[in-house]
Protein backbone atom coordinates (compact mmCIF):
# COMPACT_ATOMS: atom_id res chain seq x y z
CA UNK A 1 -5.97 -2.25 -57.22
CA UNK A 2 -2.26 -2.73 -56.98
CA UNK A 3 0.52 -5.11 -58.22
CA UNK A 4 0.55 -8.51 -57.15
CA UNK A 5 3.34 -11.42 -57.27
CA UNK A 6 2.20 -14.72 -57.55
CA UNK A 7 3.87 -16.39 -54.60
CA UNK A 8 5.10 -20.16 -54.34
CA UNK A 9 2.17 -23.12 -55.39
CA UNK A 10 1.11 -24.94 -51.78
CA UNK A 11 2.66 -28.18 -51.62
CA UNK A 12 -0.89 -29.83 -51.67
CA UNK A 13 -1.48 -28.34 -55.24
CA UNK A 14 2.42 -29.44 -56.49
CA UNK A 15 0.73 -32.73 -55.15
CA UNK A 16 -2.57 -32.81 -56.19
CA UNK A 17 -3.05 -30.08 -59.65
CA UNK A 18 -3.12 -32.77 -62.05
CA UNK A 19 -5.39 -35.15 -60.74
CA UNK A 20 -7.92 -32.58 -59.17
CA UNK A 21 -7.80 -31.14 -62.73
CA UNK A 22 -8.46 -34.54 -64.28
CA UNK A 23 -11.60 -34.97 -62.24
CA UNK A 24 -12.93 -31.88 -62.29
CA UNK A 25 -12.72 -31.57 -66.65
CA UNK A 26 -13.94 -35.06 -66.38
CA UNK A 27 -17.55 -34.02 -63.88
CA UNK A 28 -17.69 -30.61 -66.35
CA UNK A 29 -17.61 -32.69 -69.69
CA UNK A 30 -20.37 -35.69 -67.86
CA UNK A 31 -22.60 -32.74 -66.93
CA UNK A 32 -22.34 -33.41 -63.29
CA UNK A 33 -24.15 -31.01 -60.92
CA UNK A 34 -21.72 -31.83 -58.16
CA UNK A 35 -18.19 -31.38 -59.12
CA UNK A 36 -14.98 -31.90 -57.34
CA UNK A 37 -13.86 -28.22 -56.21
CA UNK A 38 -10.50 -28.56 -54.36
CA UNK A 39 -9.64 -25.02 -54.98
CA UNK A 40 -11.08 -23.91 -51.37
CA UNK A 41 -8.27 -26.24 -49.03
CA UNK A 42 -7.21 -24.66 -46.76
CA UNK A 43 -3.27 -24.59 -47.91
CA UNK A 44 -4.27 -22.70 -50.46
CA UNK A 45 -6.78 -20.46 -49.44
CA UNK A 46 -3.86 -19.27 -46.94
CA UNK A 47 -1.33 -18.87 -49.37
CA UNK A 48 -3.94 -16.85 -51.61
CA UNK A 49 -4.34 -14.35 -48.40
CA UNK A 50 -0.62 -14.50 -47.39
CA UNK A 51 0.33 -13.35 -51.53
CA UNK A 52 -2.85 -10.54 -51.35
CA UNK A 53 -1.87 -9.30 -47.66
CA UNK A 54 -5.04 -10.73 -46.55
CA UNK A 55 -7.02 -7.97 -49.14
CA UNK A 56 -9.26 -8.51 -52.17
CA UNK A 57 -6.87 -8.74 -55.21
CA UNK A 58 -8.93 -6.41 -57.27
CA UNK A 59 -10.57 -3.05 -54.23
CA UNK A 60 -7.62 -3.66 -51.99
CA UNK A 61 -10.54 -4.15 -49.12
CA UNK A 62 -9.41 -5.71 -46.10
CA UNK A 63 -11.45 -9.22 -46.16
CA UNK A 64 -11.88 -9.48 -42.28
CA UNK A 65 -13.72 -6.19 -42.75
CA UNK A 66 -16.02 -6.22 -45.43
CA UNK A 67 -17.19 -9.80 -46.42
CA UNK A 68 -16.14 -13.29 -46.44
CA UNK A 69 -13.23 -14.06 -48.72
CA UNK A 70 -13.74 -16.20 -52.21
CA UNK A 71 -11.39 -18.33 -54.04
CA UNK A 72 -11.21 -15.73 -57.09
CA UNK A 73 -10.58 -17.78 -60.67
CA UNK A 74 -9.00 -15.36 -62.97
CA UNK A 75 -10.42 -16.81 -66.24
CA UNK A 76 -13.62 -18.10 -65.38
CA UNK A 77 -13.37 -21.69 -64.73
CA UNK A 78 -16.82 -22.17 -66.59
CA UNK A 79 -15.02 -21.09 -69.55
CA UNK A 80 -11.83 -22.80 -69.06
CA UNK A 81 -12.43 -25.60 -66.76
CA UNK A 82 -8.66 -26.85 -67.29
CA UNK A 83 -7.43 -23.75 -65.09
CA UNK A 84 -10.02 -24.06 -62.28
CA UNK A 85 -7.20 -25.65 -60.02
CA UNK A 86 -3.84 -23.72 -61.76
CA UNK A 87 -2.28 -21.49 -59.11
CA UNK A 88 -1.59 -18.75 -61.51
CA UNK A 89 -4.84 -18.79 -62.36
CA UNK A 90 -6.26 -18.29 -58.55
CA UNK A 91 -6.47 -15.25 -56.47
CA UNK A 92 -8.42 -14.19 -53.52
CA UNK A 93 -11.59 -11.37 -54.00
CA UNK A 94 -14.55 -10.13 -51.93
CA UNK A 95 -17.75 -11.26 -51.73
CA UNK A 96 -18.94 -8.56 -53.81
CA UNK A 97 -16.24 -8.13 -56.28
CA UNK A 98 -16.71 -12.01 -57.15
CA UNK A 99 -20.19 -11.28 -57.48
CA UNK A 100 -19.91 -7.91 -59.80
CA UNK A 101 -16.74 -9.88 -61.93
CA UNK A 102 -19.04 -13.09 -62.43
CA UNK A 103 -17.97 -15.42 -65.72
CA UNK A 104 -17.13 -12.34 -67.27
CA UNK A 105 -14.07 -12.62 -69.50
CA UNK A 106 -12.59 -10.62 -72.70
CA UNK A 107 -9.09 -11.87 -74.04
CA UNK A 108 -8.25 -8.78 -75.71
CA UNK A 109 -10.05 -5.94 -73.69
CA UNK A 110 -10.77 -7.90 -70.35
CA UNK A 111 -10.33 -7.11 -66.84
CA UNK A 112 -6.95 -5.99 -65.68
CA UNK A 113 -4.64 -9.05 -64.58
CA UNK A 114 -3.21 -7.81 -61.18
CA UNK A 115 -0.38 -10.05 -61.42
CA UNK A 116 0.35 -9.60 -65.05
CA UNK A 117 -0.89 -6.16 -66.34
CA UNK A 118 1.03 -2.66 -65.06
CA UNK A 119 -1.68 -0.94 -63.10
CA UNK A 120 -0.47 2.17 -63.85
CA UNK A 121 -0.71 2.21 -67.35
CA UNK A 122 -3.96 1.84 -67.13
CA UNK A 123 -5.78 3.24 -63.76
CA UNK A 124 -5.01 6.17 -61.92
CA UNK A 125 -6.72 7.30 -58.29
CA UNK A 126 -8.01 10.95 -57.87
CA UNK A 127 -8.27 10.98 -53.84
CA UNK A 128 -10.89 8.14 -53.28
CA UNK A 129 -11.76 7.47 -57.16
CA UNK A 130 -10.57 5.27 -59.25
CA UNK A 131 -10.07 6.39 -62.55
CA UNK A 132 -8.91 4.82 -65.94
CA UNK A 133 -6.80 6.82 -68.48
CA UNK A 134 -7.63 8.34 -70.94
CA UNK A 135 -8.55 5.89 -73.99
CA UNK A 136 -7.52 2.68 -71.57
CA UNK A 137 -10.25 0.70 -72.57
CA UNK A 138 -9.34 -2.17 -70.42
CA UNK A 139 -8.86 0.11 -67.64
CA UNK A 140 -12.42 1.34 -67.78
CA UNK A 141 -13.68 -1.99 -68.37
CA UNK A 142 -12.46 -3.07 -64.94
CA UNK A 143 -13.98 -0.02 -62.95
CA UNK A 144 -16.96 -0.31 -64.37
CA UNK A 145 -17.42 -4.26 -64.31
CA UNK A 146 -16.37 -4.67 -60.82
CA UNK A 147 -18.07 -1.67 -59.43
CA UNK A 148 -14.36 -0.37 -58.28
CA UNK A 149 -16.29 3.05 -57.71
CA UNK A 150 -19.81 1.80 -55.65
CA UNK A 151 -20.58 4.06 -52.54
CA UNK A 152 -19.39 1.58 -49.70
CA UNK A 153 -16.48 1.33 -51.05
CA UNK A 154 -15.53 5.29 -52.29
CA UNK A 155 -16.67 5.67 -48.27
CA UNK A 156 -14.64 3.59 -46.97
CA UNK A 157 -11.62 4.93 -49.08
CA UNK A 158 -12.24 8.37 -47.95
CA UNK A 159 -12.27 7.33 -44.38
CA UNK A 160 -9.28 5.57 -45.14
CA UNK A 161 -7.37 9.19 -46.74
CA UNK A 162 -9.31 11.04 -43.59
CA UNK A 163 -6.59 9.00 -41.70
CA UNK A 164 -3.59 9.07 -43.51
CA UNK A 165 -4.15 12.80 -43.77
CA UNK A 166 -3.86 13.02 -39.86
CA UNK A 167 -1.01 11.01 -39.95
CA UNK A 168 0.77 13.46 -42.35
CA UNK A 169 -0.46 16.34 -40.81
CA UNK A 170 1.67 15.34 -37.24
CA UNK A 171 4.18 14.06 -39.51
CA UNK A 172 4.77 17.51 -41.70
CA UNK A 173 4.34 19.53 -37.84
CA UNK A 174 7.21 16.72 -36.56
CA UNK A 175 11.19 17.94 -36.13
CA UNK A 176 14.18 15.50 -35.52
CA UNK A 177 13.94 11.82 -34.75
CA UNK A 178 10.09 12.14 -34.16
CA UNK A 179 10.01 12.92 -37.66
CA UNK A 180 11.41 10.00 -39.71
CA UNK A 181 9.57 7.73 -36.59
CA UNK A 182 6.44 9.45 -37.80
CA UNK A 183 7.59 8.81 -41.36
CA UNK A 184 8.39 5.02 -41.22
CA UNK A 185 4.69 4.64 -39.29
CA UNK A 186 3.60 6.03 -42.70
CA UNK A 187 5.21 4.01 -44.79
CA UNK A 188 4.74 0.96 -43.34
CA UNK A 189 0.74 1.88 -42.68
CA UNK A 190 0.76 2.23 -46.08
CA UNK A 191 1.66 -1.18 -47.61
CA UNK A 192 0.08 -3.20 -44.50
CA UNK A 193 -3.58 -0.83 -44.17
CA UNK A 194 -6.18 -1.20 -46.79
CA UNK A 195 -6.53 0.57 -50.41
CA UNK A 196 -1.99 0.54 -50.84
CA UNK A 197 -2.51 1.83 -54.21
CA UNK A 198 -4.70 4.93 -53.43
CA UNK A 199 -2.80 5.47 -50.01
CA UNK A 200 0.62 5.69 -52.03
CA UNK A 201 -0.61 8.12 -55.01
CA UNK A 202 -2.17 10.58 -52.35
CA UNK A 203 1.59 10.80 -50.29
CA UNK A 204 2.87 11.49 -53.47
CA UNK A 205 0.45 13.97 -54.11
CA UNK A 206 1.29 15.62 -50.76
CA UNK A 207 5.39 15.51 -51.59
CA UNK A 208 5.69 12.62 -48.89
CA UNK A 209 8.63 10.59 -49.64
CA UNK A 210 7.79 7.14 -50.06
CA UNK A 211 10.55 4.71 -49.89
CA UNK A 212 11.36 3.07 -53.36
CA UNK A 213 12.16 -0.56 -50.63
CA UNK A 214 7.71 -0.16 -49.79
CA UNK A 215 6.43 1.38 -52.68
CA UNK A 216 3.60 -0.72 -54.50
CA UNK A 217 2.76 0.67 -58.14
């Protein structure tokens, strides 16, 4: 999990918010099986994957690799059916994290808010683990609620370090302008590949210097 900024509400939803809001409170309160969800057009659905660099908002997975993508409510809109279509309220998650996170929702000791909450006061990674601190209750609620340590995914992040490794390896060996090429190639891997957070903490483990400009806390 990393930091996320929210980015700019699609022009369909400065349209639209109100009024798909209106109808959708209205089919929750009548008891309607069949209510109007407008949260899955397509404006937003991109702007969700532009704002998440096309990854789930809460492992970091890369969608096109792992499942298909979900419209991710923050706060459950079965608990607060006035925010199913408010942009902050939206984010983009895995198949399986959306599954694992469910209508779950604690005010005070809840699921970390990627957009709102600092990460790092809260999680940490030790190589492919993720790890709350010590006594960060909300920290450990999050791991443990969305799975953030299940085997597919621990695999996939230590296939992911296997790599970055190699890269550091030719990049440590490097002299001269091969060097800070090798470097950059890091650096930018890091931000754009999968699992940013984990990447980042295991350069700095390793004394690689990532640039303040690309780091992601």
């Amino acid at each position: 999990m990393k930091q996320l900024t929210k980015g700019e509400k699609p022009a369909i939803l400065k349209e639209k918010e109100d009024e798909w809001t209106a109808a959708y409170v209205a089919a929750v309160a009548a008891g309607k099986e069949r209510k109007p969800e407008r949260w899955r057009d397509p404006q937003i659905k991109t702007a969700l994957s532009e704002e998440t660099s096309g990854k789930c908002a809460y492992c970091e997975a890369l969608m096109a690799d792992i499942s298909y993508p979900h419209v991710e409510h923050l706060i459950p809109k079965k608990l607060r059916p006035e925010l199913a279509h408010q942009w902050t309220n939206l984010t983009w998650a895995c198949q399986v994290c959306n599954t694992e996170k469910g209508d779950f929702y604690d005010e005070t000791e809840g699921l970390i808010n990627p957009y709102e909450d600092t990460i790092a006061t809260h999680l940490h990674f030790s190589g492919p683990y993720l790890s709350p601190h010590l006594g960060a209750q909300r920290g450990e609620t999050t791991v443990k609620q969305l799975k953030l340590n299940r085997i597919d995914l621990v695999h996939a992040r230590a296939e992911r370090l296997t790599k970055v490794w190699e890269m550091l390896d030719r990049w440590h060996s490097a002299t001269g302008p091969r060097r800070e090429i090798l470097a950059d190639t890091i650096r930018l891997d890091a931000v754009d590949g999968e699992f940013t957070a984990m990447v980042q903490a295991y350069l700095r483990s390793h004394g690689f210097p990532v640039d303040i400009e690309t780091e992601v806390s």
